[in-house]
C-alpha atoms as a PDB file:
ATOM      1  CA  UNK A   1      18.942   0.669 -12.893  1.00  0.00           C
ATOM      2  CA  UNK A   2      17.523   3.210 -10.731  1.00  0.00           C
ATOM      3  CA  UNK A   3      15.713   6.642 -11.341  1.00  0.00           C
ATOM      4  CA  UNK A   4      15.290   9.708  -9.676  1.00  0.00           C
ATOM      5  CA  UNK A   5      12.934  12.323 -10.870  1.00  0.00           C
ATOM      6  CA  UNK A   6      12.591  16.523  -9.773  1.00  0.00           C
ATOM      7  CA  UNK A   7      11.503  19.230 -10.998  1.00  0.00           C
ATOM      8  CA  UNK A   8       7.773  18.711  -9.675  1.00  0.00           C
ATOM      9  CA  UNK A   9       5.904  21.738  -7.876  1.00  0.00           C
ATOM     10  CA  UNK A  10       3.007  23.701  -7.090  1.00  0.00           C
ATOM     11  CA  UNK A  11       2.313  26.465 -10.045  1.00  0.00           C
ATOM     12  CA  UNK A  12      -0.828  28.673 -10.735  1.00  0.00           C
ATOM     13  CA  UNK A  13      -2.475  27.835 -13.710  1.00  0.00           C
ATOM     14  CA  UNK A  14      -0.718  29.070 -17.114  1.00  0.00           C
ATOM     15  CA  UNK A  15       3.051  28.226 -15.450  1.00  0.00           C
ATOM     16  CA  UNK A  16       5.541  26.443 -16.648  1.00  0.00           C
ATOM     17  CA  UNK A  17       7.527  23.167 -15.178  1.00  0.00           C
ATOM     18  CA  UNK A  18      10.556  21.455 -16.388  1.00  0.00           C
ATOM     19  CA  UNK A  19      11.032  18.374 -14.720  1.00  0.00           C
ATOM     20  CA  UNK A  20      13.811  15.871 -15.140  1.00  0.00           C
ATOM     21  CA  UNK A  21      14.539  12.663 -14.346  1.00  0.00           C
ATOM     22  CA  UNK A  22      18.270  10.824 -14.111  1.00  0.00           C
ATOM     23  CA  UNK A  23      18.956   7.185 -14.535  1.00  0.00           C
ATOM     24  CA  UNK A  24      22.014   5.403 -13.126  1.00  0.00           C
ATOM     25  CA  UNK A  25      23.302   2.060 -12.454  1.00  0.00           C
ATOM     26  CA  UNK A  26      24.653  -0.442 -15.115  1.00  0.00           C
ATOM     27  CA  UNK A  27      23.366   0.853 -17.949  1.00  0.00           C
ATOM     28  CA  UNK A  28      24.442  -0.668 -21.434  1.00  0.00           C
ATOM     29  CA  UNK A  29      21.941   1.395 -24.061  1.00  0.00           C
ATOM     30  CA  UNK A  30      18.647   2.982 -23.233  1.00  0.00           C
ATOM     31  CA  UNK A  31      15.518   2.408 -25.726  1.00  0.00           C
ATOM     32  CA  UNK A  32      12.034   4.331 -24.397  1.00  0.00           C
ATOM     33  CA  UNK A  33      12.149   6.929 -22.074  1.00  0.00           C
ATOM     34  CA  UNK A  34       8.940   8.323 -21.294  1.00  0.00           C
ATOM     35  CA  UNK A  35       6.730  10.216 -19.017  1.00  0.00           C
ATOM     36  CA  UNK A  36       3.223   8.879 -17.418  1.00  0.00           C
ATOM     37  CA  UNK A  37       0.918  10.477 -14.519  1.00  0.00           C
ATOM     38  CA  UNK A  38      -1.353   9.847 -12.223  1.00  0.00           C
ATOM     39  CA  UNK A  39      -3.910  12.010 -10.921  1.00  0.00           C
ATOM     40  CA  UNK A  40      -5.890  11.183  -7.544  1.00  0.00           C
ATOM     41  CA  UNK A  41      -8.341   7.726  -8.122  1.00  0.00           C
ATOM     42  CA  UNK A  42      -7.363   7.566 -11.845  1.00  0.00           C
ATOM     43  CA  UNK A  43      -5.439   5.079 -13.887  1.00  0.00           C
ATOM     44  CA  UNK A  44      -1.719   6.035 -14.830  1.00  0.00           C
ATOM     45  CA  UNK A  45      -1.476   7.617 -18.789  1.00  0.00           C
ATOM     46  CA  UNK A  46       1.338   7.695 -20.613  1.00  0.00           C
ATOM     47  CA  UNK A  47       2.104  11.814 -21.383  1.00  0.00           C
ATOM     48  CA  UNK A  48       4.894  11.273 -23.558  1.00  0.00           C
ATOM     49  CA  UNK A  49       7.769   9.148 -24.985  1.00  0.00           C
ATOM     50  CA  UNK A  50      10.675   9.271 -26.949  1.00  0.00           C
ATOM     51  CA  UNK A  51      12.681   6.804 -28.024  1.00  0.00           C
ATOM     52  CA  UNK A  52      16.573   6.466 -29.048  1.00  0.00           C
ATOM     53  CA  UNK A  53      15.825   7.713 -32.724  1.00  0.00           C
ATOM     54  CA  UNK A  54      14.303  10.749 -31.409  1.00  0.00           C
ATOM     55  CA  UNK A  55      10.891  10.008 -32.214  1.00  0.00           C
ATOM     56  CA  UNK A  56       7.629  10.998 -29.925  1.00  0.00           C
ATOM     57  CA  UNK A  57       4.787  10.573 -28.503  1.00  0.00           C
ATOM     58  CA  UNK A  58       2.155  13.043 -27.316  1.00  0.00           C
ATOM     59  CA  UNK A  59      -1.159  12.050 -25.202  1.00  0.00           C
ATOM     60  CA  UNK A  60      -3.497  14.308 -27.347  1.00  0.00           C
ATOM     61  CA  UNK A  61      -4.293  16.484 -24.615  1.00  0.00           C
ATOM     62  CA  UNK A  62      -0.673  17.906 -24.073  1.00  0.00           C
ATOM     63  CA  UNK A  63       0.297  17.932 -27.587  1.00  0.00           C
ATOM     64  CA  UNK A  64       1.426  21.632 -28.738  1.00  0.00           C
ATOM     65  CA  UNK A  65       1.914  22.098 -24.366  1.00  0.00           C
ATOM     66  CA  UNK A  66       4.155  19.552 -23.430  1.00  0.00           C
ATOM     67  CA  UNK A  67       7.677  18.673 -25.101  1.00  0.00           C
ATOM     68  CA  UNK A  68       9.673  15.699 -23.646  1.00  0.00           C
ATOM     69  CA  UNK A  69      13.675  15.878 -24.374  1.00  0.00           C
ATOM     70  CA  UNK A  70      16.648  13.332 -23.858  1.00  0.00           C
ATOM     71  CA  UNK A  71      20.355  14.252 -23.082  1.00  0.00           C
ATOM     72  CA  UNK A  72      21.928  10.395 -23.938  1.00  0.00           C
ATOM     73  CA  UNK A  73      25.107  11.885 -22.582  1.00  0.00           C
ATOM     74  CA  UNK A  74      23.517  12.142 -18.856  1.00  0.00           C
ATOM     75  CA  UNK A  75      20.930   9.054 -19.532  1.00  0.00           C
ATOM     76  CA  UNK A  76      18.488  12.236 -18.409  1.00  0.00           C
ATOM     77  CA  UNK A  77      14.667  13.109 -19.937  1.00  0.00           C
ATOM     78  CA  UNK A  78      12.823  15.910 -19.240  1.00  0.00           C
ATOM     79  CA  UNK A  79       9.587  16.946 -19.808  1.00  0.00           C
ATOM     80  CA  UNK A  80       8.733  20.816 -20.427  1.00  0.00           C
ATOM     81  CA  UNK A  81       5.548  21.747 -19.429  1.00  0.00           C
ATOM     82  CA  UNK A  82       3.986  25.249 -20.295  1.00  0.00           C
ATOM     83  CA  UNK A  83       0.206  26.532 -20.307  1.00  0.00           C
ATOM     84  CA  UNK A  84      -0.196  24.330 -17.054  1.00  0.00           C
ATOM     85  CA  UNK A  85      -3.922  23.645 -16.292  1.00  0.00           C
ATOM     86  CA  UNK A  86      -5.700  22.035 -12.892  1.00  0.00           C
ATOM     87  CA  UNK A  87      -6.249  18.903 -14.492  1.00  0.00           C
ATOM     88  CA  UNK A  88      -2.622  18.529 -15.747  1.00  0.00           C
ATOM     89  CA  UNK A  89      -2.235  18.180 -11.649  1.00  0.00           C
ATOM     90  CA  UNK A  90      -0.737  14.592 -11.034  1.00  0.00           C
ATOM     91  CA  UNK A  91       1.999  12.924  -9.958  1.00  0.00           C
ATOM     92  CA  UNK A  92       4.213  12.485 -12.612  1.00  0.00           C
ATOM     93  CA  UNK A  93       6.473   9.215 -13.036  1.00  0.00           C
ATOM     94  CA  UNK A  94       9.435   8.494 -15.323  1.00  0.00           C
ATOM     95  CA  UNK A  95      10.295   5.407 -17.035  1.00  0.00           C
ATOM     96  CA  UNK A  96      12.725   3.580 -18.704  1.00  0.00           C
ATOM     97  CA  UNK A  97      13.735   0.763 -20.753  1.00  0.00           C
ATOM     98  CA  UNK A  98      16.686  -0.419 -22.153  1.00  0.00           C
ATOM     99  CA  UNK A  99      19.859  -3.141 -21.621  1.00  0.00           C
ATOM    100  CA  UNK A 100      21.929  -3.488 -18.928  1.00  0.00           C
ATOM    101  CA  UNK A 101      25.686  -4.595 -19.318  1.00  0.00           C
ATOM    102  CA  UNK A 102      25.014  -8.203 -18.712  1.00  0.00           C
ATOM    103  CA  UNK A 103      22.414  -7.897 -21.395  1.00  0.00           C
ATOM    104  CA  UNK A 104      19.569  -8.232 -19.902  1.00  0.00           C
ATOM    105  CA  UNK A 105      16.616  -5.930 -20.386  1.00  0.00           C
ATOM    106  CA  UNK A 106      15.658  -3.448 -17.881  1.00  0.00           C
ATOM    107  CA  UNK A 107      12.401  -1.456 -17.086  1.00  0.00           C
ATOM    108  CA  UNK A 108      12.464   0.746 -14.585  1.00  0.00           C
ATOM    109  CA  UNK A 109      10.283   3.261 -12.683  1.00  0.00           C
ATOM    110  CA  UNK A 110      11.318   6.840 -11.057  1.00  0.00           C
ATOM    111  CA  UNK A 111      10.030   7.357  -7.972  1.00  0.00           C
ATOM    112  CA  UNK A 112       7.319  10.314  -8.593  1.00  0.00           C
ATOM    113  CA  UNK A 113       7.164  13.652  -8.770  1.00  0.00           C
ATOM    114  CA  UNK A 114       3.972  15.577  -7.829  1.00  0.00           C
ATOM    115  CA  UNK A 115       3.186  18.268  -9.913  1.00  0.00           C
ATOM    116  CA  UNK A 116      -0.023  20.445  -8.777  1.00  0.00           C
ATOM    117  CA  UNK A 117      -1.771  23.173 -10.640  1.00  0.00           C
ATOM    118  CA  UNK A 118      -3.276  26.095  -8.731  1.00  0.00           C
ATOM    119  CA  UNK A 119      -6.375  27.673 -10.679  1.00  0.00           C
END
């Protein structure tokens, strides 16, 4: 299963991103889809998830900012981003889990998208 993220930019502080990310190959269901980041010589964090019931996750620090979406019809999950600050400057990764049509479970990683914050 592969993914392939966009949407990621260079935006003043206060902007607003939307960025998306597609998965394709032979996929049977998909479980978690989530968000994480990394920002230079820190660990990745998980920004948000949401899983096949619709439920999610917020890292406190986005919550009331952030708001991740799924289209199951296009195996696609965004992430909206508004109120942008400099430390929300990373590069952002997608991931997903799920079963493949020989049922065997997949995890897979986008390829990162690098989103930077201007202040």
């Amino acid at each position: 299963v592969q993914l392939q993220a966009s949407g990621g930019g260079l935006v003043h502080a206060g902007g607003s991103l939307r960025l998306s990310c597609a998965a394709s190959g032979s996929i049977f269901s998909i479980n978690v889809m989530g968000w994480y980041r990394q920002a230079s010589e820190k660990k990745r964090e998980l920004v948000a998830r949401i899983n096949s019931s619709g439920s999610t996750h917020y890292l406190d620090s986005v919550k009331g900012w952030f708001t991740i979406s799924r289209d199951n019809a296009k195996n696609t999950v965004y992430l909206q981003m508004k109120s942008l600050k400099p430390e929300d400057t990373a590069v952002y990764y997608c991931n997903v889990d799920g079963e493949d049509w020989s049922e065997a479970d997949f995890d897979s990683w986008g390829q990162g998208t690098l989103v930077t914050v201007s202040s």
